[in-house]
Protein backbone atom coordinates (compact mmCIF):
# COMPACT_ATOMS: atom_id res chain seq x y z
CA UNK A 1 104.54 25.83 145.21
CA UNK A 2 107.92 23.62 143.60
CA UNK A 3 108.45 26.57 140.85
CA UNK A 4 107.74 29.62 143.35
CA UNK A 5 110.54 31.86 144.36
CA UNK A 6 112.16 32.12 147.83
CA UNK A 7 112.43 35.55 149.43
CA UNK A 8 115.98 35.41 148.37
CA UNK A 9 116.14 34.01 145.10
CA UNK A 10 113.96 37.13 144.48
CA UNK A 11 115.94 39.54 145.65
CA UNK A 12 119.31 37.72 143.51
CA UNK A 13 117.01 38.31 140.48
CA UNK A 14 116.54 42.16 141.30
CA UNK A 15 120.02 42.78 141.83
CA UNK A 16 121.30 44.48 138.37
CA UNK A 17 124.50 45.74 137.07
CA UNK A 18 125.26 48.88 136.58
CA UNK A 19 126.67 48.65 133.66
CA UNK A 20 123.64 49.16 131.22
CA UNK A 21 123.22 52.34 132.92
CA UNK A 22 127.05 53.93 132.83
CA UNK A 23 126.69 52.66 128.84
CA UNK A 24 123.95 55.09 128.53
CA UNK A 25 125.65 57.83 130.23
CA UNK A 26 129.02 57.14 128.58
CA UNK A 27 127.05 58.04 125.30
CA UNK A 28 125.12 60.92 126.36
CA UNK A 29 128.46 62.28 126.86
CA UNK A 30 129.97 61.30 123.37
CA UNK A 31 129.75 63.58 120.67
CA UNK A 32 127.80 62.37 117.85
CA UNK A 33 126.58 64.04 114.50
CA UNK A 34 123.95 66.31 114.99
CA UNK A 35 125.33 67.67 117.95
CA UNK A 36 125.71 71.30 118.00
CA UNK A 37 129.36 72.48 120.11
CA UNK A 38 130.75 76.04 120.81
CA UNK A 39 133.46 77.70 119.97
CA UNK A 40 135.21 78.59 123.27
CA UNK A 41 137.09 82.07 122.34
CA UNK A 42 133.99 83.67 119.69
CA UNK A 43 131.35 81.44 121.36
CA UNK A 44 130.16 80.52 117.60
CA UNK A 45 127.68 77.63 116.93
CA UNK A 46 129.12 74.63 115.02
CA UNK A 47 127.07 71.60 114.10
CA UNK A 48 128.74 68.30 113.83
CA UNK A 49 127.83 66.59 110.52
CA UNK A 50 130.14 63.88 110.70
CA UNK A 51 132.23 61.45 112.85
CA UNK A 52 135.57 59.37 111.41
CA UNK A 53 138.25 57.60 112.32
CA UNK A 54 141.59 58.12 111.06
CA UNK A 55 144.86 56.20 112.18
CA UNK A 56 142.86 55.23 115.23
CA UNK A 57 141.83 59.21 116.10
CA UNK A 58 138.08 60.29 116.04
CA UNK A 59 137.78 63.31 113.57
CA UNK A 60 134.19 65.48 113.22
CA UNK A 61 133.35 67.20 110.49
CA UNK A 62 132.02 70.73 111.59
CA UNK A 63 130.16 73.38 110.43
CA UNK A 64 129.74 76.85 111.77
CA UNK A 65 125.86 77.99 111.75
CA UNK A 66 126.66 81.61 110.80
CA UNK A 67 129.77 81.52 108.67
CA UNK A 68 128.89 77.93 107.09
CA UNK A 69 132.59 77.58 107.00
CA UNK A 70 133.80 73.92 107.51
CA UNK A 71 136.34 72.35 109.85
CA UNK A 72 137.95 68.93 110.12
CA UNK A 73 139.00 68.49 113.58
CA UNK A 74 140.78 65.38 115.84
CA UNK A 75 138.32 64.92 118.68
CA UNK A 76 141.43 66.58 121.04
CA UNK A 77 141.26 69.67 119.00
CA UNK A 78 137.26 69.94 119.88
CA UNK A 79 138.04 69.15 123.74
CA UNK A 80 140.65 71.99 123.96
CA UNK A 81 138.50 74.67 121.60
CA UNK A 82 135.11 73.54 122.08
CA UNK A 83 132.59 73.33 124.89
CA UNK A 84 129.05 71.97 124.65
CA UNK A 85 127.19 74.83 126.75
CA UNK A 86 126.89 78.12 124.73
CA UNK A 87 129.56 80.54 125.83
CA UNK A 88 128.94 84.22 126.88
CA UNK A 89 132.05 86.13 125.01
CA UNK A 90 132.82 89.88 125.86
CA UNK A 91 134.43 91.85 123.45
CA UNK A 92 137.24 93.51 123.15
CA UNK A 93 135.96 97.36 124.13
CA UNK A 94 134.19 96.01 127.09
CA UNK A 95 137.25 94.01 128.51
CA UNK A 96 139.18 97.24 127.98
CA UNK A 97 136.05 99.87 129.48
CA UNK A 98 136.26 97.11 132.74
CA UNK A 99 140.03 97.08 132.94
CA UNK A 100 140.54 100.87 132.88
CA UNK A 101 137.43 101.32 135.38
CA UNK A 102 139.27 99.15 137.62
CA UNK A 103 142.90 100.81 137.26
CA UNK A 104 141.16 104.09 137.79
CA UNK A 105 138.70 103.41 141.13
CA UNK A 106 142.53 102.07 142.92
């Protein structure tokens, strides 16, 4: 009975920080190699195959899965061009066939 627990010195022992759990989260969200992004504007596949740092800026490595063409971009330039959900583009002809349609039915 000395080395058993109170009701509340159990409960102190529960209690847990958060923080183990918002690390885990914070790196689901990180881009790491492997990872495959899109391209916002063509909606092209590009795999990351590597992650740097230069003067204190994250740079990936990319590659694009149909033209194999390779990219070095800062990790701003892959925020503002690149999503990580695949992107439904139209094309040209269909934006224009839905824009006329419109300016004709008013």
């Amino acid at each position: 009975m000395a080395n058993e627990l109170t009701p509340v010195e159990q409960a102190e022992q529960k209690v847990s920080t958060l923080s183990g759990e918002r690390k885990c989260a914070r790196d689901a969200n990180k881009m790491s190699k492997g990872n495959i992004v899109y391209k916002r504007d063509t909606g092209m596949a590009h795999e990351i195959v590597n992650v740097s740092s230069a003067n204190g800026i994250e740079h990936y490595s990319l590659v694009c899965s149909e033209t194999r063409t390779n990219y070095f971009l800062s990790k701003f330039a892959i925020e503002s061009n690149f999503t990580k959900d695949s992107v439904k583009v139209e094309h040209f002809g269909i934006k224009m066939v839905k824009r006329l349609s419109a300016m004709w039915s008013k």
